[in-house]
Each structure stands twice: as C-alpha cells, then as structure tokens.
Protein backbone atom coordinates (compact mmCIF):
# COMPACT_ATOMS: atom_id res chain seq x y z
CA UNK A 1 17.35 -31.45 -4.87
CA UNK A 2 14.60 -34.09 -4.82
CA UNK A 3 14.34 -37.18 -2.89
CA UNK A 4 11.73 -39.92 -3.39
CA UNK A 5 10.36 -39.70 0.24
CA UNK A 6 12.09 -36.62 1.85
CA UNK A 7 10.79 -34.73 4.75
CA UNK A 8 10.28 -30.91 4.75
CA UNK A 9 10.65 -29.45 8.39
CA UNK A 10 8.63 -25.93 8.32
CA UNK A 11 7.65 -24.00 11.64
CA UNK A 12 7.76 -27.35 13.56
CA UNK A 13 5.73 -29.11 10.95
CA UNK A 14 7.09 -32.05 9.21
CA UNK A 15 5.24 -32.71 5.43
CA UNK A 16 6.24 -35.79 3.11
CA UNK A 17 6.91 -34.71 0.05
CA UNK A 18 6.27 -36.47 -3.31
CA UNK A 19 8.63 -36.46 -5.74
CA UNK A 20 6.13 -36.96 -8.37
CA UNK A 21 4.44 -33.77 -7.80
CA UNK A 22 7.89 -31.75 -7.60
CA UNK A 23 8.66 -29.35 -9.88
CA UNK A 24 11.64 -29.76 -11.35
CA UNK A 25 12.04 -25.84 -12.84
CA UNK A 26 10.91 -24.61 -9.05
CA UNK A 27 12.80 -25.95 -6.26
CA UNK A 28 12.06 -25.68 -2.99
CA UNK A 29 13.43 -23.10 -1.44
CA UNK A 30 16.60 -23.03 0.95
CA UNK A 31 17.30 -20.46 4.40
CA UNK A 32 19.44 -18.83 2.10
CA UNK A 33 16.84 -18.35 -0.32
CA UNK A 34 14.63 -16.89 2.17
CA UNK A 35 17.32 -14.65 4.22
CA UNK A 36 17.80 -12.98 0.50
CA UNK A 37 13.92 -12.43 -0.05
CA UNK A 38 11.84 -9.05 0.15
CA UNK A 39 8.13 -9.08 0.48
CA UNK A 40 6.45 -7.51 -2.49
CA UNK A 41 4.75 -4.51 -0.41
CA UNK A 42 8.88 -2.84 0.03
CA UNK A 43 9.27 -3.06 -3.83
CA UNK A 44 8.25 -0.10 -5.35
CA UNK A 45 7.64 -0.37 -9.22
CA UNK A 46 6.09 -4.10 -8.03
CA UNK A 47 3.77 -2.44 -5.82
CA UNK A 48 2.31 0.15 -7.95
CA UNK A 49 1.61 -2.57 -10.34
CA UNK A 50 -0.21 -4.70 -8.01
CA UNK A 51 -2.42 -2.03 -6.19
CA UNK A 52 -3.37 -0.54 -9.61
CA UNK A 53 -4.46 -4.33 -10.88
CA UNK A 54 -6.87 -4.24 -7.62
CA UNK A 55 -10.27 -4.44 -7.27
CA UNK A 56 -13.08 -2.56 -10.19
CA UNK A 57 -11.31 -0.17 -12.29
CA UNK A 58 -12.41 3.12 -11.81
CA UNK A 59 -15.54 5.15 -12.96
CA UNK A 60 -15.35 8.72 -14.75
CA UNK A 61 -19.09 8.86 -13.33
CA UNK A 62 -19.29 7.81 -9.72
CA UNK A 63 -22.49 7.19 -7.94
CA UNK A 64 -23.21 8.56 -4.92
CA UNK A 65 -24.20 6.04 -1.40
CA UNK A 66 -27.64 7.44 -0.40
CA UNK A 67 -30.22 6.41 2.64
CA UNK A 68 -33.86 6.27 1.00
CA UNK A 69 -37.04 5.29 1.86
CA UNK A 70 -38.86 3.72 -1.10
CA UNK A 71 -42.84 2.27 -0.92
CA UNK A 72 -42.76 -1.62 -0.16
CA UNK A 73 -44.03 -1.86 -3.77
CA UNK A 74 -41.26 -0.24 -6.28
CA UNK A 75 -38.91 -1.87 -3.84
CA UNK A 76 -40.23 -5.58 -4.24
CA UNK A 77 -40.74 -5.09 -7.88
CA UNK A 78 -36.81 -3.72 -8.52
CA UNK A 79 -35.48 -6.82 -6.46
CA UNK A 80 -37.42 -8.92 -8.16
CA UNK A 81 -36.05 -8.37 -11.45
CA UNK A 82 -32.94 -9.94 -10.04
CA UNK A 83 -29.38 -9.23 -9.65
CA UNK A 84 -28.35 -5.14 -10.80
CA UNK A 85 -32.03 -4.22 -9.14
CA UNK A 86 -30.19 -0.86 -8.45
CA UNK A 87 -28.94 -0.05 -11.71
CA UNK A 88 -32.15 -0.50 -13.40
CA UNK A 89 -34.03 1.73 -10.37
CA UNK A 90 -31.17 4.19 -11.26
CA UNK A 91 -31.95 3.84 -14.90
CA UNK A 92 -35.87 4.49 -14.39
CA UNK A 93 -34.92 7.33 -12.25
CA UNK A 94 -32.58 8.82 -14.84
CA UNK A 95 -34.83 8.69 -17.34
CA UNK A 96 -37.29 10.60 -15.44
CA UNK A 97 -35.04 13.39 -14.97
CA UNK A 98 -34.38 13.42 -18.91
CA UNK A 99 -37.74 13.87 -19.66
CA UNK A 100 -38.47 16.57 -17.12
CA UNK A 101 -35.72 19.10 -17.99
C-alpha cells in the first residue's frame, strides 16, 4: 500500500513517508505483521547461525593475557613500529625461545 504523502504513526511519532523511496517488494509492515513476528534470539537453527558468524573466528593456538613490565626502551621501539606492536614483540620473543632449546 503506498500513498504519495502518507503518514506513518510509530510509538507516538508521526514520519512522512516518500513514495519514491518505497520499496515496492518490502512493504511496510502491518499490527498483524508484527503480532505474528518472533525475535531472532527464540529461533533456534537462526541463532546458532548468527552467534557462530560473531566476532574473530577462533584460534587452535590461543595467547595467553599477561601483566609485564618491559624497559621504557623495547617498549617505545615495539609501538613504534606501528599497529600489531604485540605480535611482532611476541615474534622476537618466540624466536628467542627457538634458538635456546
């Protein structure tokens, strides 16, 4: 149902809408529509889908969140390099422990 200059009345709001930017294949939606709807959380199969698409996919090797205390030096010169500072320090540091086993 589109109108040239209709009015949509939403929680006490009242928005013109433009029957130019209405799309046709999408209506708006009715009370009925709504009264019939489920949120995505209470479906199931949806749900697994969408918390598994969340956030970084993860690691076989996780790191470990650590507290150290590094000299003023090593630390300025790491975030200096830029953006991933503390995969490179983790790099130098893993190659250390290569070449001392």
């Amino acid at each position: 149902m589109i109108h040239k200059q209709s009015e949509l009345k939403y929680m006490n709001t009242t928005q013109k809408i433009n029957s130019e930017k209405t799309d046709n294949e999408n209506p708006e939606w009715t009370d009925d529509m709504f009264s019939h709807s489920r949120h995505a959380a209470d479906i199931p199969s949806l749900n697994k889908i969408v918390k598994a698409s969340r956030g970084r996919p993860k690691s076989d090797k996780t790191k470990k969140p650590i507290s150290i205390r590094l000299s003023e030096e090593v630390l300025e010169y790491f975030r200096a390099t830029g953006k991933g500072w503390q995969t490179r320090l983790d790099s130098v540091l893993k190659d250390y422990v290569n070449s001392h086993k």
